[in-house]
Protein backbone atom coordinates (compact mmCIF):
# COMPACT_ATOMS: atom_id res chain seq x y z
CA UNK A 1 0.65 229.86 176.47
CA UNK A 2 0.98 233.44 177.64
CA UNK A 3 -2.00 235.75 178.63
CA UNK A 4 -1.77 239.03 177.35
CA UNK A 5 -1.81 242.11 180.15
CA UNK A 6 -5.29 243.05 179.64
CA UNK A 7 -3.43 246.81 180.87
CA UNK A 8 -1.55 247.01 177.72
CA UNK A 9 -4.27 246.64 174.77
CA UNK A 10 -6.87 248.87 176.96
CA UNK A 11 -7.30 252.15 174.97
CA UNK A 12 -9.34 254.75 175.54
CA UNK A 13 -11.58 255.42 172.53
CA UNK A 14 -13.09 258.87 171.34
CA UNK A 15 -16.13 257.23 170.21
CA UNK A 16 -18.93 255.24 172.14
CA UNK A 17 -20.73 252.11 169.96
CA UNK A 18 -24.57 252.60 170.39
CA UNK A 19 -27.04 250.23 170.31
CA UNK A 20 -28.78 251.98 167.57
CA UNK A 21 -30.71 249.99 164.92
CA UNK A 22 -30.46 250.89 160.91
CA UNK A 23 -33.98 251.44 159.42
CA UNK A 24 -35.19 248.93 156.87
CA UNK A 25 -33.95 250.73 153.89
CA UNK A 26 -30.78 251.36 155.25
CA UNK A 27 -30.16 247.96 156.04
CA UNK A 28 -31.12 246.89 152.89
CA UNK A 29 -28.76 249.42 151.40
CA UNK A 30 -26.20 248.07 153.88
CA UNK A 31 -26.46 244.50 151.78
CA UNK A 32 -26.46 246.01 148.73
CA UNK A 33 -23.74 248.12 148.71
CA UNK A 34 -21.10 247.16 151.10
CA UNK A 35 -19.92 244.79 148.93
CA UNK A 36 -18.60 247.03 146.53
CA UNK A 37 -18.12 250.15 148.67
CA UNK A 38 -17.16 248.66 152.38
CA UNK A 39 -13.68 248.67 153.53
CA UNK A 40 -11.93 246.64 156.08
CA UNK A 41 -8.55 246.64 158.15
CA UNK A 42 -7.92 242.72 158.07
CA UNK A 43 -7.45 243.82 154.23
CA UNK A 44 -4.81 245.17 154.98
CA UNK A 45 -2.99 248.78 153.45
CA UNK A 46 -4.72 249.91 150.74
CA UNK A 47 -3.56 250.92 147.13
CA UNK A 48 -6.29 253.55 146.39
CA UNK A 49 -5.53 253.02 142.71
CA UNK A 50 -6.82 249.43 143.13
CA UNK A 51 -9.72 250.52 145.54
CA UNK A 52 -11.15 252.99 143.24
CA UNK A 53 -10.28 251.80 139.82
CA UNK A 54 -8.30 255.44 139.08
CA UNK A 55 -5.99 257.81 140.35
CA UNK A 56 -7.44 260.92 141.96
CA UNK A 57 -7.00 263.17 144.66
CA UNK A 58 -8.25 261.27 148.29
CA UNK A 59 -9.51 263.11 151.14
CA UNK A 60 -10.76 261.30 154.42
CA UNK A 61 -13.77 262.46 156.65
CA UNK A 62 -13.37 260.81 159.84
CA UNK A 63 -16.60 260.41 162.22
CA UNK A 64 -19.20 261.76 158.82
CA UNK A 65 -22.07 260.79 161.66
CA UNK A 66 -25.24 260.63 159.31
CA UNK A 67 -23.05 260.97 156.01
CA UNK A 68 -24.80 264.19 154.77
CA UNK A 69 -22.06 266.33 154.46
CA UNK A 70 -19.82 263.33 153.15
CA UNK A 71 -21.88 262.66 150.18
CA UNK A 72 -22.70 266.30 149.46
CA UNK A 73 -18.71 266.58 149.57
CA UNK A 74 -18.68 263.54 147.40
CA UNK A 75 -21.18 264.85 144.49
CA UNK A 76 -19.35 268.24 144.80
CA UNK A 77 -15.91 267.01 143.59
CA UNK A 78 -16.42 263.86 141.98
CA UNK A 79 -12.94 264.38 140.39
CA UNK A 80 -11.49 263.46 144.11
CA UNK A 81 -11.75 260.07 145.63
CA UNK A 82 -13.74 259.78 149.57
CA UNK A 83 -12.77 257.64 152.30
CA UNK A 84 -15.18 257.70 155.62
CA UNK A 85 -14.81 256.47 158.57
CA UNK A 86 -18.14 256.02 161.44
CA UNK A 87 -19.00 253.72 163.47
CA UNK A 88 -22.62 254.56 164.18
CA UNK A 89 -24.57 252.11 162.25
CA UNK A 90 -27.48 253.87 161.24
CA UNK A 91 -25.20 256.54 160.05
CA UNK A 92 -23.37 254.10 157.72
CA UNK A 93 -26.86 252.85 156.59
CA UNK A 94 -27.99 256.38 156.39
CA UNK A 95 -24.44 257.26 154.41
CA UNK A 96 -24.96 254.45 152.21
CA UNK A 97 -28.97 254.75 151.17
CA UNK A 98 -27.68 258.60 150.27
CA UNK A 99 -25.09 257.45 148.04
CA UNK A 100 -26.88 254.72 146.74
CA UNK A 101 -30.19 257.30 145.47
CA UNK A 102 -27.48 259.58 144.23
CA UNK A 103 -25.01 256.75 142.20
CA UNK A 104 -22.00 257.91 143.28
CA UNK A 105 -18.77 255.82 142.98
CA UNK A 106 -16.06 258.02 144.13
CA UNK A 107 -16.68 256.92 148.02
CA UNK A 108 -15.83 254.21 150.11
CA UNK A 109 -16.33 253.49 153.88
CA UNK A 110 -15.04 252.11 156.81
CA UNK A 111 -16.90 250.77 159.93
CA UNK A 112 -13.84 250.58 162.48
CA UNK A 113 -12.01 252.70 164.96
CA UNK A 114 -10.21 255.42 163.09
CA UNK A 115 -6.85 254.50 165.23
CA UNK A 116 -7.01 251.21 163.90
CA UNK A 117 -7.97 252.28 160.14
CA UNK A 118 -4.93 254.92 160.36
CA UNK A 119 -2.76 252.34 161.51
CA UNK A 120 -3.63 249.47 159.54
CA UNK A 121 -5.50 250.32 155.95
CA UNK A 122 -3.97 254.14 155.01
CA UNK A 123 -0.84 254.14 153.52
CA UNK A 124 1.74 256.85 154.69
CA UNK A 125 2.02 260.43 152.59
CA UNK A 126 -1.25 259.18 150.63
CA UNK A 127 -3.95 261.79 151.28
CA UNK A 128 -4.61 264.88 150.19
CA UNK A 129 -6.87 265.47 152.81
CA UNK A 130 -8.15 265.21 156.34
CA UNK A 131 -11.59 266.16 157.78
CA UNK A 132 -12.75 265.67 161.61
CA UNK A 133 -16.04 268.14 161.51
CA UNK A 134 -17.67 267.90 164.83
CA UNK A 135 -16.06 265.15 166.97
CA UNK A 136 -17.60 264.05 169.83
CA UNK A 137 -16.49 267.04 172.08
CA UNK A 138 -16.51 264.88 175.57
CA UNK A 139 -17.91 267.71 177.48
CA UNK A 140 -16.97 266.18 181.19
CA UNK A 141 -13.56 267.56 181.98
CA UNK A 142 -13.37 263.82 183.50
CA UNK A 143 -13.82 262.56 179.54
CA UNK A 144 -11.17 265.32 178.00
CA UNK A 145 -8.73 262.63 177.35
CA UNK A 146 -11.16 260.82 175.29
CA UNK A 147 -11.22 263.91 172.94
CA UNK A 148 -10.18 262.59 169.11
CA UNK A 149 -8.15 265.82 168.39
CA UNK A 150 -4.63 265.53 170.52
CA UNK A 151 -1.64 266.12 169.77
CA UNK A 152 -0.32 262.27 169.23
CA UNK A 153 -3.10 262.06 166.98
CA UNK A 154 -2.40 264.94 164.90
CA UNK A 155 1.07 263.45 164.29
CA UNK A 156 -0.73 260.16 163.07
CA UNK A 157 -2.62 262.57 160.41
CA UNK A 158 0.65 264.10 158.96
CA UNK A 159 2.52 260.45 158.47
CA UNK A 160 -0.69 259.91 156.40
CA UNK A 161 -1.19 263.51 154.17
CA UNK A 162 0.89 264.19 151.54
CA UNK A 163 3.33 267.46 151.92
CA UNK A 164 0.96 270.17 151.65
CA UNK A 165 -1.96 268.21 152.53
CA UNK A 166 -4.89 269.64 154.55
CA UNK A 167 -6.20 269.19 157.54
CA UNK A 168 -10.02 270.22 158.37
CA UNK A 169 -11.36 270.76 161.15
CA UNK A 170 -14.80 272.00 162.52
CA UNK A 171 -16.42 272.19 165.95
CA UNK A 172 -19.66 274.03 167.61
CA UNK A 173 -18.35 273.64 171.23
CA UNK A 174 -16.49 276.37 172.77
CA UNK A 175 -14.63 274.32 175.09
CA UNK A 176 -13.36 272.02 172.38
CA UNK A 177 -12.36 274.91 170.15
CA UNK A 178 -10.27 276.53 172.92
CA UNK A 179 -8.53 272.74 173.15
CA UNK A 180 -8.08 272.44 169.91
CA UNK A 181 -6.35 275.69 168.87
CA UNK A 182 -3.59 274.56 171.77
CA UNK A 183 -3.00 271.29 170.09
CA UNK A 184 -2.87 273.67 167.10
CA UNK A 185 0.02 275.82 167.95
CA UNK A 186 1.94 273.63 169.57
CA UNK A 187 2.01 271.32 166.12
CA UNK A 188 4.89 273.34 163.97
CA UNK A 189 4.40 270.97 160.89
CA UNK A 190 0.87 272.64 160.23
CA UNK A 191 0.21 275.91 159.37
CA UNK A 192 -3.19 277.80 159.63
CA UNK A 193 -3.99 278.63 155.83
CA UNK A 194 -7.54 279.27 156.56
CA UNK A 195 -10.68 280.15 159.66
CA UNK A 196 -13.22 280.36 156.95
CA UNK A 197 -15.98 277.76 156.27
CA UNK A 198 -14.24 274.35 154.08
CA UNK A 199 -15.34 273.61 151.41
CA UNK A 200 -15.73 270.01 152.10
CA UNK A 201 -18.74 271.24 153.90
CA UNK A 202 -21.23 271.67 150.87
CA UNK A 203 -24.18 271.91 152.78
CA UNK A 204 -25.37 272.78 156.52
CA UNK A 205 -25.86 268.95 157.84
CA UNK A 206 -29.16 268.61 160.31
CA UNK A 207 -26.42 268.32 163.14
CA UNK A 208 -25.06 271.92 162.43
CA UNK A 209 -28.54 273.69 162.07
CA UNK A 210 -29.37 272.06 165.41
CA UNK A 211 -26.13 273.63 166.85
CA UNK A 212 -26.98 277.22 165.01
CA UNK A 213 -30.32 277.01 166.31
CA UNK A 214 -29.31 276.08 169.67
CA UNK A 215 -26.34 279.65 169.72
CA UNK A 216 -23.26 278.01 169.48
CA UNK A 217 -20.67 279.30 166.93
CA UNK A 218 -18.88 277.21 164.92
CA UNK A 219 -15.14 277.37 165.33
CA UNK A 220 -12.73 275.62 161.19
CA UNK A 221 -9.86 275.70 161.07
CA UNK A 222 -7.92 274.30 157.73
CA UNK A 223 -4.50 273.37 158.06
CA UNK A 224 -1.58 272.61 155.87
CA UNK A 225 1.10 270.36 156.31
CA UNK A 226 4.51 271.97 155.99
């Protein structure tokens, strides 16, 4: 028997699990609805035909924190098909409770690390659509590395969009703006179509009013793949 090189599977993650407890009507959502709506890697790729009982357009938030934004997106084109993907808990119970007291069925959600969810569950060239709106922005220049939006990672996101697929992105830190328009423009396969608010974001979120509130401006940027 051979023991793996603990070295080679460490990875650093953009994302830290919290401890966080779902309310009592998000957990009860949770049992309700997962069922029907929850995704999984062990599942293996999926055929979004299957997974949604039509074929439609399928965009992918990744990181939808509390889900408001998702959902709004989600009752504002329910001619497209959602995919999320958050590992906060009470943000998947929050996500879910939302959807849930609104019936939609054009979403469905994963609870894994987006790395492993690219890698594992989306098929190549099968989304229309990619949206990271306010990643964790790993202020520290220490934590920098840990930042979702490099350049390896934006290579990941075009194997998976279809040619002339979007990419959306959104942040209210300065710091991580200024990183991500290098990763930008030194990506040729995307081109800048668009600074202007996406319309994937329906509604201001409770996140982005704090940020507003707080002075910081927030930087889009939507992208298509050449």
């Amino acid at each position: 028997m051979t023991t793996e090189d603990p070295r080679s599977v460490f990875r650093l993650r953009s994302f830290v699990r919290r401890d966080s407890r779902k309310t009592a009507a998000q957990a009860r959502a949770h049992q309700e609805c997962w069922p029907a709506v929850g995704l999984s890697c062990a599942a293996g790729i999926c055929d979004w035909v299957a997974v949604f009982g039509r074929e439609a357009p399928c965009f992918l938030e990744i990181g939808f924190g509390m889900g408001q934004s998702l959902v709004a997106a989600a009752a504002a084109f329910p001619a497209a098909n959602f995919i999320g993907v958050e590992t906060h808990q009470p943000g998947v119970g929050a996500l879910l409770l939302n959807m849930q007291a609104q019936g939609l069925s054009n979403l469905r959600v994963f609870d894994e690390d987006v790395v492993d969810v690219l890698a594992k569950a989306i098929p190549d060239a099968s989304l229309d659509g990619v949206h990271i709106f306010f990643p964790d922005p790993w202020q520290k220049r220490r934590h920098h590395a840990r930042r979702l939006v490099q350049s390896a990672f934006l290579k990941t996101i075009l194997q998976k969009l279809k040619p002339g697929g979007e990419l959306h992105l959104a942040t209210d830190w300065e710091d991580y703006a200024k990183h991500m328009q290098a990763v930008i423009a030194a990506e040729p396969q995307f081109r800048v179509s668009s600074r202007g608010r996406s319309p994937y974001r329906p509604i201001i979120s409770k996140f982005e009013q704090r940020a507003l509130d707080e002075g910081r401006v927030i930087a889009e940027w939507q992208l298509v793949k050449l």
